[in-house]
PDB file of N, CA and C in Angstrom:
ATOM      1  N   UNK A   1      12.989  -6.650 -11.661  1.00  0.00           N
ATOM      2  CA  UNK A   1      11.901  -6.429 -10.732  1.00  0.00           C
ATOM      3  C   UNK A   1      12.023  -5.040 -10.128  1.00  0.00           C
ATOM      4  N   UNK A   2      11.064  -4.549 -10.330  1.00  0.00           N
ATOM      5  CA  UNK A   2      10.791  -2.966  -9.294  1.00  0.00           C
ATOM      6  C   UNK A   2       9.657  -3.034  -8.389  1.00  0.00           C
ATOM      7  N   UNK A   3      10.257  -2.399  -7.615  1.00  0.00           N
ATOM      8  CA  UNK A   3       9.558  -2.154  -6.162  1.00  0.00           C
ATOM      9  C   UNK A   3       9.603  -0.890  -5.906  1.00  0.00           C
ATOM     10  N   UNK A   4       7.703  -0.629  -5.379  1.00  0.00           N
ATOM     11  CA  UNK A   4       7.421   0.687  -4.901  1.00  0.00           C
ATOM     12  C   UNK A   4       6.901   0.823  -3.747  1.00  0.00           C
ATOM     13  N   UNK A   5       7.682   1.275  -2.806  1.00  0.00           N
ATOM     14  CA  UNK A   5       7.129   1.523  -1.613  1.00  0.00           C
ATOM     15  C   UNK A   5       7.518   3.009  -1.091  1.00  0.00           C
ATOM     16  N   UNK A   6       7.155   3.337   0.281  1.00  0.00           N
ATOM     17  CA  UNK A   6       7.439   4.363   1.220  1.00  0.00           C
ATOM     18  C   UNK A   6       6.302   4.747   2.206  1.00  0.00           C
ATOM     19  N   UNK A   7       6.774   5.328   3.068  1.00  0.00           N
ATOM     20  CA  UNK A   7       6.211   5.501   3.897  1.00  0.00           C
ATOM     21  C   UNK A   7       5.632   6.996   3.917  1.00  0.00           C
ATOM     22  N   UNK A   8       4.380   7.697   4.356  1.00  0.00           N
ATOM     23  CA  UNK A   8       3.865   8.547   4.874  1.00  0.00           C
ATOM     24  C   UNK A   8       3.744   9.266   3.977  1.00  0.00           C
ATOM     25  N   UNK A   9       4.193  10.480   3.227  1.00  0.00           N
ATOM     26  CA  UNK A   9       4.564  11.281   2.363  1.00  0.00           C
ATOM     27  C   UNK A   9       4.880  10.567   0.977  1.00  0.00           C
ATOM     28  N   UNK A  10       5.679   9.772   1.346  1.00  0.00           N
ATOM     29  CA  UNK A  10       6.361   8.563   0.440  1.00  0.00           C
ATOM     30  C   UNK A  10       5.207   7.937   0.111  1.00  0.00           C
ATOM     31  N   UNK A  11       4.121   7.425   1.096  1.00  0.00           N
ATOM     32  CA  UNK A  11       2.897   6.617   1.245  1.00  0.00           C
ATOM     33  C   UNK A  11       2.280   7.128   0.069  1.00  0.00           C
ATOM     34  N   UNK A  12       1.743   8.563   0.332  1.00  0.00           N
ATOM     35  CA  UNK A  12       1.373   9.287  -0.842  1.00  0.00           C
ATOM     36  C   UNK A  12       1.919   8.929  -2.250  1.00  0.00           C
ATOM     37  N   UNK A  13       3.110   9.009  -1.826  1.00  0.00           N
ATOM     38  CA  UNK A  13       3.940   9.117  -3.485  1.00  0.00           C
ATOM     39  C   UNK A  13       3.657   7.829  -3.677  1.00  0.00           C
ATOM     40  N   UNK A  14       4.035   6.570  -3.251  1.00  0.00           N
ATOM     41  CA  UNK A  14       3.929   5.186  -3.944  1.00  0.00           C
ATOM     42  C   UNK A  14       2.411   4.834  -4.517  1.00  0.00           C
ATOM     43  N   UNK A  15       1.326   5.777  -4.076  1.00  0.00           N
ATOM     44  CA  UNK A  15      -0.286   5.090  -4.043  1.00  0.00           C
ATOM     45  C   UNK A  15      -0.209   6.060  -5.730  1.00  0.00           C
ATOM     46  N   UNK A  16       0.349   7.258  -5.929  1.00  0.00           N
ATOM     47  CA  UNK A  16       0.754   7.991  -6.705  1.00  0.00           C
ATOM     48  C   UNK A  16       1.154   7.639  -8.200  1.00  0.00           C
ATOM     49  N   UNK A  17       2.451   7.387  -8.001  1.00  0.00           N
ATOM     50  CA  UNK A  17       3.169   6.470  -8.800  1.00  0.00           C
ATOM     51  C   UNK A  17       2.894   5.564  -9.578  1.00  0.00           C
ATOM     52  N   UNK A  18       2.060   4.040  -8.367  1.00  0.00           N
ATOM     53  CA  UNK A  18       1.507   3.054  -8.519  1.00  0.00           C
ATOM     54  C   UNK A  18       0.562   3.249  -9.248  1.00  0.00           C
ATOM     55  N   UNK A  19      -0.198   4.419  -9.317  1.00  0.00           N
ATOM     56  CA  UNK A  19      -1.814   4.159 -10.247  1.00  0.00           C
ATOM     57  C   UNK A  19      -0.682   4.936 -11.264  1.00  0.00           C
ATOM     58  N   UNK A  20       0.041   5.944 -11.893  1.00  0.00           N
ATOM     59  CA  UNK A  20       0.331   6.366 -12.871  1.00  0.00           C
ATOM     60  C   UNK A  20       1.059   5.541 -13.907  1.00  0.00           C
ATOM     61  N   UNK A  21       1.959   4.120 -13.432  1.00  0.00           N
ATOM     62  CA  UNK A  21       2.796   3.939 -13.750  1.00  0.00           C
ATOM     63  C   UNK A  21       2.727   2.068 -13.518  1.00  0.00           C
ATOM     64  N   UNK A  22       1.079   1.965 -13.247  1.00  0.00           N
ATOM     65  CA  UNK A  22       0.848   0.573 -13.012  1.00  0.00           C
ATOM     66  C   UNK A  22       1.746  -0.620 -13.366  1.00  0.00           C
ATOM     67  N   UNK A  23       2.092  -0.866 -14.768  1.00  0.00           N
ATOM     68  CA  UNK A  23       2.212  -1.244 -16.000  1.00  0.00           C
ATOM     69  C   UNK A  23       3.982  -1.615 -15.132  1.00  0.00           C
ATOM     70  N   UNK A  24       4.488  -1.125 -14.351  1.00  0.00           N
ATOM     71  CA  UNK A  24       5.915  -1.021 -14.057  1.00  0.00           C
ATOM     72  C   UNK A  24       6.401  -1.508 -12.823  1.00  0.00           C
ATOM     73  N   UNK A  25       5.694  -1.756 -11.770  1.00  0.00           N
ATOM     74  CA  UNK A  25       5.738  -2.857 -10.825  1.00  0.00           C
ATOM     75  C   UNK A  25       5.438  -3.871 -10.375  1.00  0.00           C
ATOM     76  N   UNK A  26       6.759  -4.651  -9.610  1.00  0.00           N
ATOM     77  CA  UNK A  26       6.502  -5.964  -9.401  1.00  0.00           C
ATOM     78  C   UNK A  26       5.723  -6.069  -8.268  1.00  0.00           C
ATOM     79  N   UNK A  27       5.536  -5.079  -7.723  1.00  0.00           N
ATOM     80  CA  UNK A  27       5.460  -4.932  -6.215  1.00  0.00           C
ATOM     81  C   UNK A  27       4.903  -3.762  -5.957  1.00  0.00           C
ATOM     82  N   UNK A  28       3.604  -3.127  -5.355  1.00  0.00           N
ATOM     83  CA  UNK A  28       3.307  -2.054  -4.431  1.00  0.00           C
ATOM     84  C   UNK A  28       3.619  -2.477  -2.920  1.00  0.00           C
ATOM     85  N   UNK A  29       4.159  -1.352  -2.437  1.00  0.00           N
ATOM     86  CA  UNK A  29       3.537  -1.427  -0.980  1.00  0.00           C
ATOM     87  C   UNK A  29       3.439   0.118  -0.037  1.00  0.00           C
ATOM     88  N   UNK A  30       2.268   0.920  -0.319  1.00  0.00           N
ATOM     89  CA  UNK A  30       2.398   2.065   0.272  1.00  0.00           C
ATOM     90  C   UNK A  30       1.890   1.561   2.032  1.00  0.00           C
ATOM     91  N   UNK A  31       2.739   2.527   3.140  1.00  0.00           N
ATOM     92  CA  UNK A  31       2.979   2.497   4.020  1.00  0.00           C
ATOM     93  C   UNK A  31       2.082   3.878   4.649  1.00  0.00           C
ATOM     94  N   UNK A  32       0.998   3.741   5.830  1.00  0.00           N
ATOM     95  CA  UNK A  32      -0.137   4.676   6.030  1.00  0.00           C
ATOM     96  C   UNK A  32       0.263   6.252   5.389  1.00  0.00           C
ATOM     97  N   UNK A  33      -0.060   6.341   3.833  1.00  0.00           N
ATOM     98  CA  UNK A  33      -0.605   7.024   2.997  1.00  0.00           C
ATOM     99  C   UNK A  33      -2.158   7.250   2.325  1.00  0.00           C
ATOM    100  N   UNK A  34      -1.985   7.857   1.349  1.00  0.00           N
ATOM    101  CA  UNK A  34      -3.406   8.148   1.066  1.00  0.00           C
ATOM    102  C   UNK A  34      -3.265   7.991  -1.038  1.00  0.00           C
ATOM    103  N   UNK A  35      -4.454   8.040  -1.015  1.00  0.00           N
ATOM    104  CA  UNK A  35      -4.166   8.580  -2.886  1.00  0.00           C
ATOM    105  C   UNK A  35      -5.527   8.825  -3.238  1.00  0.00           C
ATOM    106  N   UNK A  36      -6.001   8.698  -4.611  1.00  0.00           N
ATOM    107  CA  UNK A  36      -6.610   9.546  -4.933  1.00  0.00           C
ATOM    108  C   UNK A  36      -7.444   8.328  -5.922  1.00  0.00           C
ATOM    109  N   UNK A  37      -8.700   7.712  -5.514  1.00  0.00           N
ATOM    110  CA  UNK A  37     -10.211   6.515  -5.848  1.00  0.00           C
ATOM    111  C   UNK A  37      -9.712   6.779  -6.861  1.00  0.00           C
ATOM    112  N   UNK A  38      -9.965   7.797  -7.925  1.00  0.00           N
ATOM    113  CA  UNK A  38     -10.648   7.472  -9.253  1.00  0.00           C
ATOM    114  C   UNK A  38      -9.364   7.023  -9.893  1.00  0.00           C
ATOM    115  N   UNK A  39      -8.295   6.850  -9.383  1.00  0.00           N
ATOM    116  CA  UNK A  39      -7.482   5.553 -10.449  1.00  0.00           C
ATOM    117  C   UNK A  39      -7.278   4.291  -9.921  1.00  0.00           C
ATOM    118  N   UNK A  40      -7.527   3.865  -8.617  1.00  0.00           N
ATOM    119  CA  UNK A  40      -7.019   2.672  -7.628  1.00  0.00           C
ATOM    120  C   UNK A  40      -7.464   1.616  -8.525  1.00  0.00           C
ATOM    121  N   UNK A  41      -8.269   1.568  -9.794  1.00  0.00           N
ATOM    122  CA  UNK A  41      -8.933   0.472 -10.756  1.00  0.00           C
ATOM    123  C   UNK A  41      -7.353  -0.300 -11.298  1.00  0.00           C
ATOM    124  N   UNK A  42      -6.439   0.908 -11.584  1.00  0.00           N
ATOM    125  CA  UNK A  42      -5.433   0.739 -12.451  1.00  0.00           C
ATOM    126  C   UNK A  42      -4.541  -0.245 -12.120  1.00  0.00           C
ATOM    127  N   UNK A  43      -4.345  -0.334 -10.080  1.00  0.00           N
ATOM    128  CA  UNK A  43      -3.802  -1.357  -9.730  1.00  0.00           C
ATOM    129  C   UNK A  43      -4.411  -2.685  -9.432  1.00  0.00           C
ATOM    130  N   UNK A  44      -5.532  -3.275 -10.292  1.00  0.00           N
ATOM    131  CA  UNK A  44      -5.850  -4.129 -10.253  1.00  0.00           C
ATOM    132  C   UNK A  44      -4.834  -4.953 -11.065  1.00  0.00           C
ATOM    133  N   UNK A  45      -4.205  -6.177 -10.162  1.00  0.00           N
ATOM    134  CA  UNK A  45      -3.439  -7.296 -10.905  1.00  0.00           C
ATOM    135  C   UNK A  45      -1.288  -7.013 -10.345  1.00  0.00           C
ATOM    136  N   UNK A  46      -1.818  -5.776  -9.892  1.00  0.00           N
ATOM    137  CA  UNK A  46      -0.569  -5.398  -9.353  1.00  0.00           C
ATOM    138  C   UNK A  46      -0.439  -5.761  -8.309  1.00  0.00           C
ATOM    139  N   UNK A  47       0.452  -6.439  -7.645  1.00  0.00           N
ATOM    140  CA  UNK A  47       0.607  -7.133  -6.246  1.00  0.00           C
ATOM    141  C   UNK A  47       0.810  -5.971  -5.363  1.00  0.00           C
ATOM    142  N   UNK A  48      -0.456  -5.798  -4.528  1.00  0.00           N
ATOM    143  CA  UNK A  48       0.205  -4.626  -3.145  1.00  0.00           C
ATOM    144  C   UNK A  48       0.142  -5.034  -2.055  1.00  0.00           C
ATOM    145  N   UNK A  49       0.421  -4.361  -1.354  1.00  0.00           N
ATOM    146  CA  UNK A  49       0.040  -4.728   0.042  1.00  0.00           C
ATOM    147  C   UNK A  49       0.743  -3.237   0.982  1.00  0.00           C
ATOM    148  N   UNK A  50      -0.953  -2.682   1.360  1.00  0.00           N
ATOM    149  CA  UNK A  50      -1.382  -1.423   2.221  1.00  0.00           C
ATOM    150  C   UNK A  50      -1.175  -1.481   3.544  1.00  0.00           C
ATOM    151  N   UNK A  51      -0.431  -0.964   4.676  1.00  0.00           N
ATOM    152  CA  UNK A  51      -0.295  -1.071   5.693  1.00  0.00           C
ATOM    153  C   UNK A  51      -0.654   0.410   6.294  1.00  0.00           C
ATOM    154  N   UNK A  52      -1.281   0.816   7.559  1.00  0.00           N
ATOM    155  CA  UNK A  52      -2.242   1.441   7.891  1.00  0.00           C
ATOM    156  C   UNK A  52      -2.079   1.194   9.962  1.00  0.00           C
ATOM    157  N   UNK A  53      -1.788   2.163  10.397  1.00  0.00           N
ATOM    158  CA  UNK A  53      -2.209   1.675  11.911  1.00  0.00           C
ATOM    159  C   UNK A  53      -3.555   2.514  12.167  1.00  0.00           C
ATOM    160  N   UNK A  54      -4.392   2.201  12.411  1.00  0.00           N
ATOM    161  CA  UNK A  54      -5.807   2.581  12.841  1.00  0.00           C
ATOM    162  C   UNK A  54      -5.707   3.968  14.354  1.00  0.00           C
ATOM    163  N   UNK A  55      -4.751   3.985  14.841  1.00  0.00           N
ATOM    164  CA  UNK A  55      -4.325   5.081  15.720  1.00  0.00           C
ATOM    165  C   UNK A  55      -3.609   6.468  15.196  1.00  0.00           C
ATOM    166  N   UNK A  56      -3.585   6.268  13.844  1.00  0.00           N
ATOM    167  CA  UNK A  56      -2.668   7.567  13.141  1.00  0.00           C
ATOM    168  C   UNK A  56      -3.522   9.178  13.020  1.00  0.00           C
ATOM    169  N   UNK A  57      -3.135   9.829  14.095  1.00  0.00           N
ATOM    170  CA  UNK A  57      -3.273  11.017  13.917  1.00  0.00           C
ATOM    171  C   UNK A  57      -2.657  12.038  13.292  1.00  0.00           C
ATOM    172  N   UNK A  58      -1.880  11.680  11.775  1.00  0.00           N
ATOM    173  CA  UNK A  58      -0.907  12.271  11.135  1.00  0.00           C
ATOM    174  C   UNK A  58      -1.827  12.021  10.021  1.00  0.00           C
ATOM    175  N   UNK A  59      -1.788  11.154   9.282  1.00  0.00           N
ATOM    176  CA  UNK A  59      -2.507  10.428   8.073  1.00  0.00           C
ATOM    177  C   UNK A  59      -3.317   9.594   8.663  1.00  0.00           C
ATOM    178  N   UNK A  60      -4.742  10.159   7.797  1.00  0.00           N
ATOM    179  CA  UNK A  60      -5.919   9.120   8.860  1.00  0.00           C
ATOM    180  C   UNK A  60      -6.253   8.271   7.975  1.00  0.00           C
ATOM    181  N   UNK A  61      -6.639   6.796   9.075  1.00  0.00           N
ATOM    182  CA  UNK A  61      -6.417   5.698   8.379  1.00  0.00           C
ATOM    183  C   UNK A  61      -7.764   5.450   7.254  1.00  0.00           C
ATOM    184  N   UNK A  62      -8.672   6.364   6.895  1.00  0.00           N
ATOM    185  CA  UNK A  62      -9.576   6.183   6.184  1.00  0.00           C
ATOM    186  C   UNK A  62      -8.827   6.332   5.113  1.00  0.00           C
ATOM    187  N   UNK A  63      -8.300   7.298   4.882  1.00  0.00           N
ATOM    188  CA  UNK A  63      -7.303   7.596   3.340  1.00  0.00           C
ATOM    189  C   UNK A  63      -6.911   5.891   2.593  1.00  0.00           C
ATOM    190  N   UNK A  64      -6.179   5.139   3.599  1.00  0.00           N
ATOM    191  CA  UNK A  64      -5.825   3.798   3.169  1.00  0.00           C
ATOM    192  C   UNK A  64      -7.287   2.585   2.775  1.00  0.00           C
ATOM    193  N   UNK A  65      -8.314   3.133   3.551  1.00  0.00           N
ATOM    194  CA  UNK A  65      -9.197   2.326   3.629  1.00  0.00           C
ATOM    195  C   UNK A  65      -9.940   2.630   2.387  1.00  0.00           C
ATOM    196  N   UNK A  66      -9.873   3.479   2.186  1.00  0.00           N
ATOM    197  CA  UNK A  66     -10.684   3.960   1.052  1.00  0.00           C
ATOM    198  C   UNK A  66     -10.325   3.387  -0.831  1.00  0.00           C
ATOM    199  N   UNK A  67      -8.908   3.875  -0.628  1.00  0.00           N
ATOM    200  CA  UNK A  67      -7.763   2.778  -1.697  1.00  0.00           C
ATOM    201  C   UNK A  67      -8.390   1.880  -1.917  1.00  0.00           C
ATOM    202  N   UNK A  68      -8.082   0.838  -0.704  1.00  0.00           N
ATOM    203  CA  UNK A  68      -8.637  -0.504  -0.663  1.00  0.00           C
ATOM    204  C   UNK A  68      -9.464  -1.022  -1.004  1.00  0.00           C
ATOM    205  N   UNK A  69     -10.799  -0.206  -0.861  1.00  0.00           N
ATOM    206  CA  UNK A  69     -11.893  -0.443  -1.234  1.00  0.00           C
ATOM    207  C   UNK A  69     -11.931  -0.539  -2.307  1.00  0.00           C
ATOM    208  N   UNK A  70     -11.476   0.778  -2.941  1.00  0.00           N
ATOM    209  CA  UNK A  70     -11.542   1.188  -4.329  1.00  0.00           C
ATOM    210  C   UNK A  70     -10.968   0.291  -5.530  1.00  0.00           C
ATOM    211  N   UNK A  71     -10.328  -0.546  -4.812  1.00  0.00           N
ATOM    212  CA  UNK A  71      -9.250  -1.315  -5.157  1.00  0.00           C
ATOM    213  C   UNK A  71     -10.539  -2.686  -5.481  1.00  0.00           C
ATOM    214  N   UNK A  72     -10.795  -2.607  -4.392  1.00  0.00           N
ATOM    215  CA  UNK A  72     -11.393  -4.048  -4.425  1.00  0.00           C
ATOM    216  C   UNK A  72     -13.008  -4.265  -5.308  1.00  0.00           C
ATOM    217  N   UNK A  73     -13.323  -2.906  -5.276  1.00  0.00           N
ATOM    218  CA  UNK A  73     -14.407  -2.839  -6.334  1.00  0.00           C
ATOM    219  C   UNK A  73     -14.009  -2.835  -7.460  1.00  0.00           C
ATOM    220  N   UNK A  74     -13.255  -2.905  -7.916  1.00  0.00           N
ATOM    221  CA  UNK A  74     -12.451  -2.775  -9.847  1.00  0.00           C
ATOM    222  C   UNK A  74     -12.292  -4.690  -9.773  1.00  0.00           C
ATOM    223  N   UNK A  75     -12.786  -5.266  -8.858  1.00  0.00           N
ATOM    224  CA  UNK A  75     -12.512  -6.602  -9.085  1.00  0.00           C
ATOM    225  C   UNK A  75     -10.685  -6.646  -8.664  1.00  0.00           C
ATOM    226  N   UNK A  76     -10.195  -6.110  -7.881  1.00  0.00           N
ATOM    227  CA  UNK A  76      -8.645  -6.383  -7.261  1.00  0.00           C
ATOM    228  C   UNK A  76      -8.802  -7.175  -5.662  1.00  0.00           C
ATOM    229  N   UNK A  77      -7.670  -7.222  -5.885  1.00  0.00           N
ATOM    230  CA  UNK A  77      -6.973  -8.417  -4.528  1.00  0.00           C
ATOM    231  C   UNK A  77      -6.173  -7.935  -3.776  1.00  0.00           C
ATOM    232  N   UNK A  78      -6.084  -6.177  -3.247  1.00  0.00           N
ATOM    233  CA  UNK A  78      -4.866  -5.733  -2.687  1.00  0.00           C
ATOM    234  C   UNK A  78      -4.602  -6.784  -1.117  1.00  0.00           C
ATOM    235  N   UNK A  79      -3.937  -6.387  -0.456  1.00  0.00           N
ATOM    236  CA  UNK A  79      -3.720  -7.054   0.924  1.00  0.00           C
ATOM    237  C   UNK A  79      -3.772  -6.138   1.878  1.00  0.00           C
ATOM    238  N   UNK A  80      -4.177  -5.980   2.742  1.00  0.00           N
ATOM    239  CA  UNK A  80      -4.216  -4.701   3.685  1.00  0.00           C
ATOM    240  C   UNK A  80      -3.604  -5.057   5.623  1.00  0.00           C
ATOM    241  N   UNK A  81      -3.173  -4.647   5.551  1.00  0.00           N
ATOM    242  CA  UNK A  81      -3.045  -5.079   7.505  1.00  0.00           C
ATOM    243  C   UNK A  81      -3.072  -3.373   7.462  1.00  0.00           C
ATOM    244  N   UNK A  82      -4.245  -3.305   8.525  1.00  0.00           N
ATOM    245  CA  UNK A  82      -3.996  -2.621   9.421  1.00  0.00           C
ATOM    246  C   UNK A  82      -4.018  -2.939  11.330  1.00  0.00           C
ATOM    247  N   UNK A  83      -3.098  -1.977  11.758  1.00  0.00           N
ATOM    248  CA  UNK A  83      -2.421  -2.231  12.878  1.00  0.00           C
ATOM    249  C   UNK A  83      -3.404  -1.544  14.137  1.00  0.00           C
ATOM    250  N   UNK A  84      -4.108  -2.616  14.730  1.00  0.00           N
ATOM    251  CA  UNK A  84      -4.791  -1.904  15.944  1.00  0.00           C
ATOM    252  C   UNK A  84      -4.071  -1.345  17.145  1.00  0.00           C
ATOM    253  N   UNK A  85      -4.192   0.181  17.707  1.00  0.00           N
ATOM    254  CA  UNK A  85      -3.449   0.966  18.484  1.00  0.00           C
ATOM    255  C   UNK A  85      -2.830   1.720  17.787  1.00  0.00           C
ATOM    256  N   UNK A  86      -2.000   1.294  16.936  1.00  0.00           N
ATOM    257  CA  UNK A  86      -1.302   2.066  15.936  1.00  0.00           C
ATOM    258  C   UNK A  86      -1.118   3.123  15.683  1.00  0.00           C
ATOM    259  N   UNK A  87      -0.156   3.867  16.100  1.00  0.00           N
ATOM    260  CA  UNK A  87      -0.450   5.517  15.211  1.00  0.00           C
ATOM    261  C   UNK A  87       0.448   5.415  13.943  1.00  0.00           C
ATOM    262  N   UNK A  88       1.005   6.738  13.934  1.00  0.00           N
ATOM    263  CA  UNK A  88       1.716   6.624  12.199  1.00  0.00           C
ATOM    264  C   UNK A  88       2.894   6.140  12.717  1.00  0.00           C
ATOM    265  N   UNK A  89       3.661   5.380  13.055  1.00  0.00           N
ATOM    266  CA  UNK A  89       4.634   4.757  13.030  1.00  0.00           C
ATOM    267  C   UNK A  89       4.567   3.209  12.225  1.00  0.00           C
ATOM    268  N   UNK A  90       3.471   2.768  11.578  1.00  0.00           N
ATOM    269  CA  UNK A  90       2.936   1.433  11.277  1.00  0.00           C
ATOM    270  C   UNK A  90       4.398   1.196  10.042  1.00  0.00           C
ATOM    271  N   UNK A  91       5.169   1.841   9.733  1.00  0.00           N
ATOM    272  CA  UNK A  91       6.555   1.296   8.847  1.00  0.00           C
ATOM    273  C   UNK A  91       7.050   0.314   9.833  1.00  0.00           C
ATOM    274  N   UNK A  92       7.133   0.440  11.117  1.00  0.00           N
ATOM    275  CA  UNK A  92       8.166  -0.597  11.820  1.00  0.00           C
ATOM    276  C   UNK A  92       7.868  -1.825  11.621  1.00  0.00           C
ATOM    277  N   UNK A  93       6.303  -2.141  12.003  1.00  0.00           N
ATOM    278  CA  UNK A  93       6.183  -3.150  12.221  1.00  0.00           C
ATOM    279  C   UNK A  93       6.202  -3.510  10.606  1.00  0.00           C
ATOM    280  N   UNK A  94       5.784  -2.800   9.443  1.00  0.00           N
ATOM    281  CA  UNK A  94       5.344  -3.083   8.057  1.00  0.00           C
ATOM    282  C   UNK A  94       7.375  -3.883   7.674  1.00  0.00           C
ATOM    283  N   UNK A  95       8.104  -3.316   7.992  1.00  0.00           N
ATOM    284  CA  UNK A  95       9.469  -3.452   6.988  1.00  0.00           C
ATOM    285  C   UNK A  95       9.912  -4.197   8.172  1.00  0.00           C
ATOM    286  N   UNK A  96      10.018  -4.453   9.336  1.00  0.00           N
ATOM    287  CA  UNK A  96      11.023  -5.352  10.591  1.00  0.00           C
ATOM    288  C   UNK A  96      10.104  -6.583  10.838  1.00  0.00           C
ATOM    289  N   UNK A  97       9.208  -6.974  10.189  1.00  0.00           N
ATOM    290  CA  UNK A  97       8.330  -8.317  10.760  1.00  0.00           C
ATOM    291  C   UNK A  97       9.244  -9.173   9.545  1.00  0.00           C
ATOM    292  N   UNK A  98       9.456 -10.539  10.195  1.00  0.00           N
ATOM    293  CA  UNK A  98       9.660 -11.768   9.601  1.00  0.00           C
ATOM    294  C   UNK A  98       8.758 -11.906   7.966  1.00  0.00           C
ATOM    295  N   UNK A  99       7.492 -11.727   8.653  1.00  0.00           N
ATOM    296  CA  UNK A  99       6.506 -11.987   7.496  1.00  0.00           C
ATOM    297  C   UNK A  99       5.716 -10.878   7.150  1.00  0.00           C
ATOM    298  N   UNK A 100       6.630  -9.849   7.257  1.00  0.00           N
ATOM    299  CA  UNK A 100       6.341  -8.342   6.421  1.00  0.00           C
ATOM    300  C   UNK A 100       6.254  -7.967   4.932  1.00  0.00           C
ATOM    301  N   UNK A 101       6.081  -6.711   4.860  1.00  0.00           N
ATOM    302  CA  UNK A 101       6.497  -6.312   3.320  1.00  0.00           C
ATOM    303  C   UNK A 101       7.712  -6.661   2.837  1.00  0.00           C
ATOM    304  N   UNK A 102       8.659  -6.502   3.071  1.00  0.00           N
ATOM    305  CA  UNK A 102      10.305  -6.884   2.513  1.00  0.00           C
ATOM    306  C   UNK A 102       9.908  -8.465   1.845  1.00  0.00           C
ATOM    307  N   UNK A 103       9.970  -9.495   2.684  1.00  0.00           N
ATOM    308  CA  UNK A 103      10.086 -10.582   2.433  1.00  0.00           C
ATOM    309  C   UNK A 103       8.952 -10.897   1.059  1.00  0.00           C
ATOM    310  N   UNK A 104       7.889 -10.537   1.985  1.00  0.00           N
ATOM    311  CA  UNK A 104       6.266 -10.497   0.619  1.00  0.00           C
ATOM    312  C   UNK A 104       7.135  -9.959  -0.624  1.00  0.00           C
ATOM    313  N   UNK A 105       7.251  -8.581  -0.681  1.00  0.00           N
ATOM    314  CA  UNK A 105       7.313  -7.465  -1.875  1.00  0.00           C
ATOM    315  C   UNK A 105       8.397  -8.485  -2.984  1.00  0.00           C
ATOM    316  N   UNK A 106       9.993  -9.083  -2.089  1.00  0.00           N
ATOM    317  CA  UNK A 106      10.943  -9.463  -2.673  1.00  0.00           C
ATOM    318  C   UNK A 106      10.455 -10.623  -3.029  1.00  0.00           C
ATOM    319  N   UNK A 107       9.888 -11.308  -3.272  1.00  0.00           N
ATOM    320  CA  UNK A 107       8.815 -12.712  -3.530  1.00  0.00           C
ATOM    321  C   UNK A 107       8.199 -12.499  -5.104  1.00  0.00           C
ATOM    322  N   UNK A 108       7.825 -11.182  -5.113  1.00  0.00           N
ATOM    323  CA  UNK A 108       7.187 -10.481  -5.906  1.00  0.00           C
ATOM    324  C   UNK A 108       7.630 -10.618  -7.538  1.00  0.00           C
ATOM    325  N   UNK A 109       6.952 -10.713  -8.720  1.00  0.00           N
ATOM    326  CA  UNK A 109       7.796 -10.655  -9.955  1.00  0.00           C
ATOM    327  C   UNK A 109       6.781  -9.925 -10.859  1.00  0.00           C
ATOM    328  N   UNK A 110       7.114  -9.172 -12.045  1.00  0.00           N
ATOM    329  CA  UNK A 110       6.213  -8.829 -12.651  1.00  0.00           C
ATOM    330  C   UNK A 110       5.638 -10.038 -13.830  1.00  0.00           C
ATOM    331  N   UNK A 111       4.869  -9.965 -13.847  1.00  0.00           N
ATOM    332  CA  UNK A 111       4.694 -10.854 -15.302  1.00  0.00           C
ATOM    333  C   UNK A 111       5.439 -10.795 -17.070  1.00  0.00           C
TER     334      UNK A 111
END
């Protein structure tokens, strides 16, 4: 099982990765990043889950919203929380919650 995540920069890189390299995870989970519509089709069937605080004046939370969308028009199922108040700190609550990414992601298997 592989797992792709990170946060911010990282965020970038995993939304990155994830569309280049679909085919190879058990698990997405970019952390308030951004990427780039015209491949988000690719992670259809790939288990993700997008986390986003709606207060981020670093990476704005449209970047994530947009994914999502993009995601969800190719006929996908990503999972999204975003965090109201939130600025870019949304990793804490994403990786230290009980019923966070960690637990979700490690759940995770590829087919």
């Amino acid at each position: 099982r592989l797992y792709l995540t990170g946060l911010s920069m990282g965020g970038y890189g995993s939304w990155d990765l994830g569309t280049r390299l679909a085919n190879r995870w058990a698990a997405v989970a970019p952390i308030c990043g951004g990427g780039d519509e015209l491949y988000a089709d690719r992670l259809v069937g790939v288990p993700l889950w997008a986390w986003h605080g709606d207060a981020d004046e670093v990476v704005p939370v449209e970047k994530t919203r947009r994914m999502i969308e993009a995601i969800r028009r190719a006929d996908g199922q990503p999972r999204y929380t975003e965090l109201a108040g939130v600025g870019h700190d949304s990793w804490t609550p994403a990786y230290t919650s009980d019923d966070g990414v960690v637990p979700w992601m490690f759940a995770q298997r590829r087919a």
